[in-house]
C-alpha atoms as a PDB file:
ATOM      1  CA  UNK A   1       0.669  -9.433 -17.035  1.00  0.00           C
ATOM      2  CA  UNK A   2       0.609  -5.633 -18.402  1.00  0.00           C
ATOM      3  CA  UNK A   3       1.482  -5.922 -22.046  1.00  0.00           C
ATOM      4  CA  UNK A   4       0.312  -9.824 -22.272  1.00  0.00           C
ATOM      5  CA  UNK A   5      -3.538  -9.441 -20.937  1.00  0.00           C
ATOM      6  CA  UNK A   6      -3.820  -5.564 -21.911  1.00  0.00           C
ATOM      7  CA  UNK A   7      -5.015  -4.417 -25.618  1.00  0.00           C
ATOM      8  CA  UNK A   8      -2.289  -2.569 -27.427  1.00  0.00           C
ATOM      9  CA  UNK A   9      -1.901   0.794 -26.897  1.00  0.00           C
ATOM     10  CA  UNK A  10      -4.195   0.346 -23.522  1.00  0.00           C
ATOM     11  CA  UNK A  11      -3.430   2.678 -21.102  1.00  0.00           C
ATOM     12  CA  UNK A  12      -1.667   1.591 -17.660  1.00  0.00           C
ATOM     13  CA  UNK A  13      -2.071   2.376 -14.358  1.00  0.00           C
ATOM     14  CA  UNK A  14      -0.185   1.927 -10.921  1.00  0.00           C
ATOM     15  CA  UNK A  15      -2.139   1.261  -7.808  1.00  0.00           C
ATOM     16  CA  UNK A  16       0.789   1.420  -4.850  1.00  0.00           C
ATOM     17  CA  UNK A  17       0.908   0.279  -1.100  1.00  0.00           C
ATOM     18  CA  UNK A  18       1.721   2.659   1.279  1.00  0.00           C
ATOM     19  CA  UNK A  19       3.216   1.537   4.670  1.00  0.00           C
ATOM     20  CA  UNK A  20       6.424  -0.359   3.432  1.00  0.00           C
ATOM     21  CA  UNK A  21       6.354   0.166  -0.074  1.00  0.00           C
ATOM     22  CA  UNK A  22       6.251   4.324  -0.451  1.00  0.00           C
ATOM     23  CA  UNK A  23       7.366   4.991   3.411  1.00  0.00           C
ATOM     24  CA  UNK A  24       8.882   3.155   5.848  1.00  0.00           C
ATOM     25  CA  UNK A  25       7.020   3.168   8.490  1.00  0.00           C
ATOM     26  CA  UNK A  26       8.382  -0.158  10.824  1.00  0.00           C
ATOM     27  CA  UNK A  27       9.835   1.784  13.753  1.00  0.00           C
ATOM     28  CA  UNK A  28       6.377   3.876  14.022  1.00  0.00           C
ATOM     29  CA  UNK A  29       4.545   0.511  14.120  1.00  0.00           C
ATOM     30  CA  UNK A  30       6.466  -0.942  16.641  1.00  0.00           C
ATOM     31  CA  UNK A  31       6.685   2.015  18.353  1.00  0.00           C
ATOM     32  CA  UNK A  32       2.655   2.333  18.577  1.00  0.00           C
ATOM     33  CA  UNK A  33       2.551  -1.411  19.497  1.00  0.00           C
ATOM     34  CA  UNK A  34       4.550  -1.408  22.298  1.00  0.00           C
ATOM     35  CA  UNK A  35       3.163   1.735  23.977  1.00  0.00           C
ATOM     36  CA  UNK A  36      -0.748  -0.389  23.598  1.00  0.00           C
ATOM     37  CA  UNK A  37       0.996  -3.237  24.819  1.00  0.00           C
ATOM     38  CA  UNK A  38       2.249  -1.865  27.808  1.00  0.00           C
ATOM     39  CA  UNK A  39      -1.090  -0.278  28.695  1.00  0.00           C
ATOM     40  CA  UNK A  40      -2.192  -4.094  28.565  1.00  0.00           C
ATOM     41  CA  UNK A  41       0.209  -5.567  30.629  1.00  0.00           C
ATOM     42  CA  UNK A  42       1.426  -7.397  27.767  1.00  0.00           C
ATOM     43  CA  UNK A  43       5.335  -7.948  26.392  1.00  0.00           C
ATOM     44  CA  UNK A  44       5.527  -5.322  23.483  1.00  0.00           C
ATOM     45  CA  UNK A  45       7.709  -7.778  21.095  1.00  0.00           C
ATOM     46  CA  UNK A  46       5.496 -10.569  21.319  1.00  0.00           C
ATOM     47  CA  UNK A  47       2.171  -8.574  20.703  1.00  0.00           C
ATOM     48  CA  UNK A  48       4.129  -6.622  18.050  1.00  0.00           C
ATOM     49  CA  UNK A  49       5.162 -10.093  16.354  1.00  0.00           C
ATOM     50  CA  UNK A  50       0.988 -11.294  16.602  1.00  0.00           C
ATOM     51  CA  UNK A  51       0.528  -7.700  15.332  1.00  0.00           C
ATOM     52  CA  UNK A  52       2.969  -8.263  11.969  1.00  0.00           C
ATOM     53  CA  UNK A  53       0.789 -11.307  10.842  1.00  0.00           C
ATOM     54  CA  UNK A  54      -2.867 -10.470  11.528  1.00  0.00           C
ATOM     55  CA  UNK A  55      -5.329  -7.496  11.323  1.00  0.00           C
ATOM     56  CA  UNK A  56      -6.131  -5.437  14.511  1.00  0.00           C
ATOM     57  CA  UNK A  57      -8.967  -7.443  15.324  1.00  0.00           C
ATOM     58  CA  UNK A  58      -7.340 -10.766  15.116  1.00  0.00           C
ATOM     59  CA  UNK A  59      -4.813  -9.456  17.172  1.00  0.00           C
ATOM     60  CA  UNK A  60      -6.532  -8.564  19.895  1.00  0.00           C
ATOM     61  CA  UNK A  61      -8.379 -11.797  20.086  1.00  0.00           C
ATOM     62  CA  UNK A  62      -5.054 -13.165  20.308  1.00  0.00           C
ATOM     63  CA  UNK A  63      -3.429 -11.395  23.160  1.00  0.00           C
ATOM     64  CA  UNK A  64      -6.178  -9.592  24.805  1.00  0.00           C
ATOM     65  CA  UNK A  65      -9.549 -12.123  24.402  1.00  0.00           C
ATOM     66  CA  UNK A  66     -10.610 -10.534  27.497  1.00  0.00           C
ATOM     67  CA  UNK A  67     -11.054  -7.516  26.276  1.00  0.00           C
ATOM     68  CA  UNK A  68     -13.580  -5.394  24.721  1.00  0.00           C
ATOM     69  CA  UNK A  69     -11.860  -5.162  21.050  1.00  0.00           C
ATOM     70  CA  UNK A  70     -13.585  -2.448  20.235  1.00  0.00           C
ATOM     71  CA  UNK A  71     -11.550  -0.770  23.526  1.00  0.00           C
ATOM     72  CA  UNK A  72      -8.438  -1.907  22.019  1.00  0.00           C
ATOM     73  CA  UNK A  73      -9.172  -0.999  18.794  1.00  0.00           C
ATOM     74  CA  UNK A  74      -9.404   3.051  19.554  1.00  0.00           C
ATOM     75  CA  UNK A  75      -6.689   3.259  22.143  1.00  0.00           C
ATOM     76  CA  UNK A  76      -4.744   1.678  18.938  1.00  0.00           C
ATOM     77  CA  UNK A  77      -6.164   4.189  17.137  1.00  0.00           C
ATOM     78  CA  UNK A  78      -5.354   6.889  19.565  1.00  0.00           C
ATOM     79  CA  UNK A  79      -2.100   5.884  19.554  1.00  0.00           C
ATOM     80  CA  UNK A  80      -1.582   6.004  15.867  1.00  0.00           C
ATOM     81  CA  UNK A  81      -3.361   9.557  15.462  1.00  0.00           C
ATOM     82  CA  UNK A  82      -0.567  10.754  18.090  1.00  0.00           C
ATOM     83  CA  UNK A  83       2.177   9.154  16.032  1.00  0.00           C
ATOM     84  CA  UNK A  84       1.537  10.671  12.693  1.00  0.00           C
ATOM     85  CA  UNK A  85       1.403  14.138  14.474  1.00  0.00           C
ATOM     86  CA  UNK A  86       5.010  13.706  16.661  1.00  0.00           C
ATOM     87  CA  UNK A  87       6.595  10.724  14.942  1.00  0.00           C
ATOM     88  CA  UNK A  88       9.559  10.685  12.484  1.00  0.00           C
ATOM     89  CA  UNK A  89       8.989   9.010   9.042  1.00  0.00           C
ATOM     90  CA  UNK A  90      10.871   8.751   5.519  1.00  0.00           C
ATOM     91  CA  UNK A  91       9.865   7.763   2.475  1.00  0.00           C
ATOM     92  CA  UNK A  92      11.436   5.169   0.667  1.00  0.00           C
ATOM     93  CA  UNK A  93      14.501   6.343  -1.664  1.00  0.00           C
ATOM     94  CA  UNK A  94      13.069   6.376  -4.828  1.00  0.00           C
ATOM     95  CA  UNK A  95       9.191   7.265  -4.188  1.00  0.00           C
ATOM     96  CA  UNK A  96       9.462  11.477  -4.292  1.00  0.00           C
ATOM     97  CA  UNK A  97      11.084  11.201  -7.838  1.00  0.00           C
ATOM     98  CA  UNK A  98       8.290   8.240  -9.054  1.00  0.00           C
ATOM     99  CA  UNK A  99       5.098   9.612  -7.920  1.00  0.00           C
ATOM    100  CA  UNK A 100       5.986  13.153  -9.316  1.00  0.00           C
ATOM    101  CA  UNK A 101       7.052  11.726 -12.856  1.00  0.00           C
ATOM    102  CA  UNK A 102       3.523   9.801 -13.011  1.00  0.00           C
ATOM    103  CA  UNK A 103       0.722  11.482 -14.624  1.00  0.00           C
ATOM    104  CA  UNK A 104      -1.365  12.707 -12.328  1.00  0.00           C
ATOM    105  CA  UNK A 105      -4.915  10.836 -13.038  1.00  0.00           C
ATOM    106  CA  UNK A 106      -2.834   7.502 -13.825  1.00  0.00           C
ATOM    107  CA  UNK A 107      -1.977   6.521 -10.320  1.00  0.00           C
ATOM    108  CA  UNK A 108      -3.546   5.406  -6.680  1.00  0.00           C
ATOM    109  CA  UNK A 109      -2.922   4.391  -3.288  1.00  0.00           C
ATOM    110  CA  UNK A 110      -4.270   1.339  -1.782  1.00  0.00           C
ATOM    111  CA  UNK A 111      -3.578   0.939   2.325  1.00  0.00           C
ATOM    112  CA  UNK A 112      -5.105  -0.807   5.016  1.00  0.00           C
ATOM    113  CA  UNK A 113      -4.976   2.514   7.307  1.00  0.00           C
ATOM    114  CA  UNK A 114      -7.395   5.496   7.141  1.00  0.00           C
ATOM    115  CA  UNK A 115      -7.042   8.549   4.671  1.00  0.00           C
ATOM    116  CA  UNK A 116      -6.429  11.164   6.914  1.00  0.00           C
ATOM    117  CA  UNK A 117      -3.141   9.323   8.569  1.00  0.00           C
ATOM    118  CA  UNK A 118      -1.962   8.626   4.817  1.00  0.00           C
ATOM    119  CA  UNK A 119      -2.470  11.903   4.313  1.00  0.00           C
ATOM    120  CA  UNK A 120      -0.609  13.155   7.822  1.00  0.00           C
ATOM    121  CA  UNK A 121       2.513  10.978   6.663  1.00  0.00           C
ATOM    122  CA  UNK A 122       2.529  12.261   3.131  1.00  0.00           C
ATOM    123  CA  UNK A 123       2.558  16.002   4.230  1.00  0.00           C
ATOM    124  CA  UNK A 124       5.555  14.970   6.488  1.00  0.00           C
ATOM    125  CA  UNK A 125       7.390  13.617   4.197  1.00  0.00           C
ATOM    126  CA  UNK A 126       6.339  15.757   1.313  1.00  0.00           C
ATOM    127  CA  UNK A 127       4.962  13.394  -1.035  1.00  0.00           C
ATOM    128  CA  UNK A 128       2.448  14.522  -3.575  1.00  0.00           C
ATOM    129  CA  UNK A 129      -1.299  13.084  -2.807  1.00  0.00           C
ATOM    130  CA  UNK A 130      -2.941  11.310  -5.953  1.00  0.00           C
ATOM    131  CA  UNK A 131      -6.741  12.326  -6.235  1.00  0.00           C
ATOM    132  CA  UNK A 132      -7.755   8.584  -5.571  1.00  0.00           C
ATOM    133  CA  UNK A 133      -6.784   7.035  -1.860  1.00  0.00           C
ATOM    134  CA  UNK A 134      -8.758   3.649  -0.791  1.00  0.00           C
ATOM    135  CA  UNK A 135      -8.351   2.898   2.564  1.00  0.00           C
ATOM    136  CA  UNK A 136      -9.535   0.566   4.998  1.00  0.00           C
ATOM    137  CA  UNK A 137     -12.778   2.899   5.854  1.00  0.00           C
ATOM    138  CA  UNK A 138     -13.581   2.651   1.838  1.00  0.00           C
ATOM    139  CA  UNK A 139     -14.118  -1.228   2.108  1.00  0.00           C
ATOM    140  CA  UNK A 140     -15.795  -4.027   3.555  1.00  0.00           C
ATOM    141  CA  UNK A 141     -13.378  -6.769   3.634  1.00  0.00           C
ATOM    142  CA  UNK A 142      -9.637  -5.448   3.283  1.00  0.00           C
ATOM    143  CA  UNK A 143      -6.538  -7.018   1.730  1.00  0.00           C
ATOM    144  CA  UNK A 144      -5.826  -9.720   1.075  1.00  0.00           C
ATOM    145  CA  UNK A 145      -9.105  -9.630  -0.006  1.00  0.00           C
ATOM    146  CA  UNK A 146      -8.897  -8.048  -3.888  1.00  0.00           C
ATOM    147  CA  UNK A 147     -11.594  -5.938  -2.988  1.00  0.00           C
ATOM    148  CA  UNK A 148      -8.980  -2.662  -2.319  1.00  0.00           C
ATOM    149  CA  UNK A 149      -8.060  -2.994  -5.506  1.00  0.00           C
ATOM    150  CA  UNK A 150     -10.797  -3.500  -7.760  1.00  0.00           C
ATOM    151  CA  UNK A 151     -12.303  -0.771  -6.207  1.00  0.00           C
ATOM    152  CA  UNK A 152      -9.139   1.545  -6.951  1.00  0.00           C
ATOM    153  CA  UNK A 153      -9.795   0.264 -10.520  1.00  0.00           C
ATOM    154  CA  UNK A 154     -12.582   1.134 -10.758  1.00  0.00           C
ATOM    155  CA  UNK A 155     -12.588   4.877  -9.190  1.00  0.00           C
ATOM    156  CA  UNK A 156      -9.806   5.418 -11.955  1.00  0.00           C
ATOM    157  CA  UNK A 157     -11.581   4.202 -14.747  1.00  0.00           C
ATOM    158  CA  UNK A 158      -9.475   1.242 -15.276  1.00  0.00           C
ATOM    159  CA  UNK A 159      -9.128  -2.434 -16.714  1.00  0.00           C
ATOM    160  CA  UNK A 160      -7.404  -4.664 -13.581  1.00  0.00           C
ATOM    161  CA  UNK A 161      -5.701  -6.204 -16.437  1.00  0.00           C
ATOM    162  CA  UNK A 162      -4.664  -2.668 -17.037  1.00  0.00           C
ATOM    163  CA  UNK A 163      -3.012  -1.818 -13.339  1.00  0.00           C
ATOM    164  CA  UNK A 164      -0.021  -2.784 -11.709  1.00  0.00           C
ATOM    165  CA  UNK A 165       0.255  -3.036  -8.193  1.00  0.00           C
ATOM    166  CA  UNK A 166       3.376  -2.115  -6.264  1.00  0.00           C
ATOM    167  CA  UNK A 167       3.481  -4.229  -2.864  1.00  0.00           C
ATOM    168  CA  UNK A 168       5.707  -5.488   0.218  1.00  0.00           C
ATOM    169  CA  UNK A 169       3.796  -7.766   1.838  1.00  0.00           C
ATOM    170  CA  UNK A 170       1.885 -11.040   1.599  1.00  0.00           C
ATOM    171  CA  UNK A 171      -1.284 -10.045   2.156  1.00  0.00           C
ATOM    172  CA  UNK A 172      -1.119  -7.094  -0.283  1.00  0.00           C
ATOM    173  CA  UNK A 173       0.493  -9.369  -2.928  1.00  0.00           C
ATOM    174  CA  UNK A 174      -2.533 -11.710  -3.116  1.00  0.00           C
ATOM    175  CA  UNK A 175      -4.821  -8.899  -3.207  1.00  0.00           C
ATOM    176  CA  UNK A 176      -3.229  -7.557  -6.250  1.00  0.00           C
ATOM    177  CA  UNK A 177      -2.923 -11.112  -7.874  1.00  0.00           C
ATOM    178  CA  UNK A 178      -6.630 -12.180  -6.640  1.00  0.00           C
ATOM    179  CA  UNK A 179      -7.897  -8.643  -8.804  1.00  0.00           C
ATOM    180  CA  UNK A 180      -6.106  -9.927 -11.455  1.00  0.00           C
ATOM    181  CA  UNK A 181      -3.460  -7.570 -11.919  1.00  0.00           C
ATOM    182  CA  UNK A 182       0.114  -7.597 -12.811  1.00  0.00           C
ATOM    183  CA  UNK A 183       1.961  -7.398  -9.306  1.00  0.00           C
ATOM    184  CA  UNK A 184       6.083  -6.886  -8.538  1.00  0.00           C
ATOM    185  CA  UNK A 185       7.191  -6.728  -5.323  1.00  0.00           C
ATOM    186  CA  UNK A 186       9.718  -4.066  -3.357  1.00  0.00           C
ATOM    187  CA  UNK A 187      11.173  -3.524  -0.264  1.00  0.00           C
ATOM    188  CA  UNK A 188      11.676  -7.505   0.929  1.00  0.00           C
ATOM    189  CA  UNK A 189      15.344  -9.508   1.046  1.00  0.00           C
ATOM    190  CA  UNK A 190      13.198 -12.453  -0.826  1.00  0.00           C
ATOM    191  CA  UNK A 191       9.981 -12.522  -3.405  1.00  0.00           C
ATOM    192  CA  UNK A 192       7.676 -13.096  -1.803  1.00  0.00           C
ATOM    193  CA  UNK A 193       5.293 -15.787  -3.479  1.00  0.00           C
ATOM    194  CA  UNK A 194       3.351 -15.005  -6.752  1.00  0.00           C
ATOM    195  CA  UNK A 195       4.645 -11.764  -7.446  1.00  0.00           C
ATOM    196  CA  UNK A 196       5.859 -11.235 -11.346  1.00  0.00           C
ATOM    197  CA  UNK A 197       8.666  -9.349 -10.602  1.00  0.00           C
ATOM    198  CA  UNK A 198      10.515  -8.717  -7.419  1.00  0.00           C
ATOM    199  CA  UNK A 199      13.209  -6.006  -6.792  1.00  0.00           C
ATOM    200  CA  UNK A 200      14.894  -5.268  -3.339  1.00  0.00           C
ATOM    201  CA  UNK A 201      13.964  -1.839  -3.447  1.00  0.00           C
ATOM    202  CA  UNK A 202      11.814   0.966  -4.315  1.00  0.00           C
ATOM    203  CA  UNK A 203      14.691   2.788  -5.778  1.00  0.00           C
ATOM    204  CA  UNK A 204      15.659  -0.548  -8.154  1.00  0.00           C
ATOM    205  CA  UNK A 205      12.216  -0.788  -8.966  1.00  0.00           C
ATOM    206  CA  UNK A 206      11.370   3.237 -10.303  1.00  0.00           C
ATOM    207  CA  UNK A 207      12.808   3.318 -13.748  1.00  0.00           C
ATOM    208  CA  UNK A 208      10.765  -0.118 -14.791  1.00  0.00           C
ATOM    209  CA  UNK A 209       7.780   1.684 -13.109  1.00  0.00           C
ATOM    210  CA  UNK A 210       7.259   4.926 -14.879  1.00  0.00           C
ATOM    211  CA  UNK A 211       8.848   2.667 -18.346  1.00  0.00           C
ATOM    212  CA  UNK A 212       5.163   0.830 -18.041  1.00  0.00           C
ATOM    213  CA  UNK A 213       3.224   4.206 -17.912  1.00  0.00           C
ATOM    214  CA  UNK A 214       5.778   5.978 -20.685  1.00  0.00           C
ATOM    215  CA  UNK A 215       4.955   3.211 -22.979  1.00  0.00           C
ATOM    216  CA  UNK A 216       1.115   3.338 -22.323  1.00  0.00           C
ATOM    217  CA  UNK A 217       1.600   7.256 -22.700  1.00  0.00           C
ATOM    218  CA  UNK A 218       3.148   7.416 -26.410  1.00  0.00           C
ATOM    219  CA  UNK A 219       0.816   4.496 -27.283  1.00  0.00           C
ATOM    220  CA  UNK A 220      -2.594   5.820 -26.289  1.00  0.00           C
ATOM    221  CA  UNK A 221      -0.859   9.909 -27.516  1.00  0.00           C
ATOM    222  CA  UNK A 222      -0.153   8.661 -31.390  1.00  0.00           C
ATOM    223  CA  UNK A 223      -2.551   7.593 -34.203  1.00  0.00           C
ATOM    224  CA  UNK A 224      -2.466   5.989 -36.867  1.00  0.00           C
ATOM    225  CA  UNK A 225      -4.009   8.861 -38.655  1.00  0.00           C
ATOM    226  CA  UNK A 226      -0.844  11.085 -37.951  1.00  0.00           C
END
């Protein structure tokens, strides 16, 4: 965990989630899912429950094996272009104030969508963009895979031992843990499994957040020689 793992004085760095943890994004999703299903024929809540445990692609093997997932896979993607453009989104209580207290080159996003809809929901909801986004175009094999975040790592010039993740899912949680990074856990009724700390919230979980990067701040700013 950060300050167990990490040299003194190391510096630390937050690598966050997007859908879920920084903007809540479940009515979109469902939304989206129902208008593909009912192009398919298909009962939107039982696609959209297929849809909360697997990746696209799985999915669609699922309820459409038929089809030519590829097919799927850009009317899906259709769909979700139109929805960052007309839909309504929020960000969680809590994320505005957190990602504008952390220093600029000390943070990242990690998602399984694509850039330029992270960047559509931001601009709605007028969060600031960090200079580092990995997305699901910038790797092979996406979360839980830790691939996501390693590579976030190592864009920023960071230790994993160094990062923490901030997650709300299952998938994303192993990720973080399978980089070997400190992970906590927002957003979710329960903890879910492995994480090292869990809050209910984004809002519980901001003043612990920026305390991490504070500390690493004064640390890595002082010497010994001063």
């Amino acid at each position: 965990m950060i300050g167990e793992t990490a040299q003194p004085g190391a510096k630390r760095y937050v690598l966050f989630d997007v859908d879920g943890t920084l903007i809540d994004a479940v009515d979109n999703q469902r939304r989206v899912w129902r208008v593909w299903a009912e192009r398919y024929g298909l009962d939107p809540d039982e696609v959209h429950q297929v849809a909360l445990r697997t990746r696209p692609m799985e999915t669609f093997a699922q309820v459409v094996p038929d089809r030519d997932p590829q097919e799927c896979l850009a009317v899906l993607h259709e769909l979700e272009d139109e929805d960052v453009r007309s839909g309504v989104y929020a960000a969680f209580d809590g994320a505005s104030e957190l990602l504008d207290a952390l220093p600029p080159e000390a943070w990242a996003l990690v998602t399984s969508n694509y850039e330029h809809r992270v960047r559509g929901r931001f601009a709605r909801t007028g969060l600031p963009v960090p200079r580092i986004i990995v997305d699901a175009a910038s790797v092979e094999e996406g979360k839980p895979s830790p691939a996501p975040y390693l590579l976030a790592a190592k864009r920023l010039g960071a230790r994993p031992q160094d990062c923490l993740v901030i997650e709300d899912a299952p998938s994303g949680v192993r990720s973080g843990l399978r980089a070997g990074m400190t992970v906590w856990g927002v957003n979710a009724p329960a903890a879910v499994d492995g994480v090292h700390r869990h809050f209910g919230s984004l809002r519980e979980a901001v003043r612990d957040i920026l305390a991490v990067t504070r500390r690493s701040q004064a640390a890595t700013t002082s010497s010994p020689n001063q």
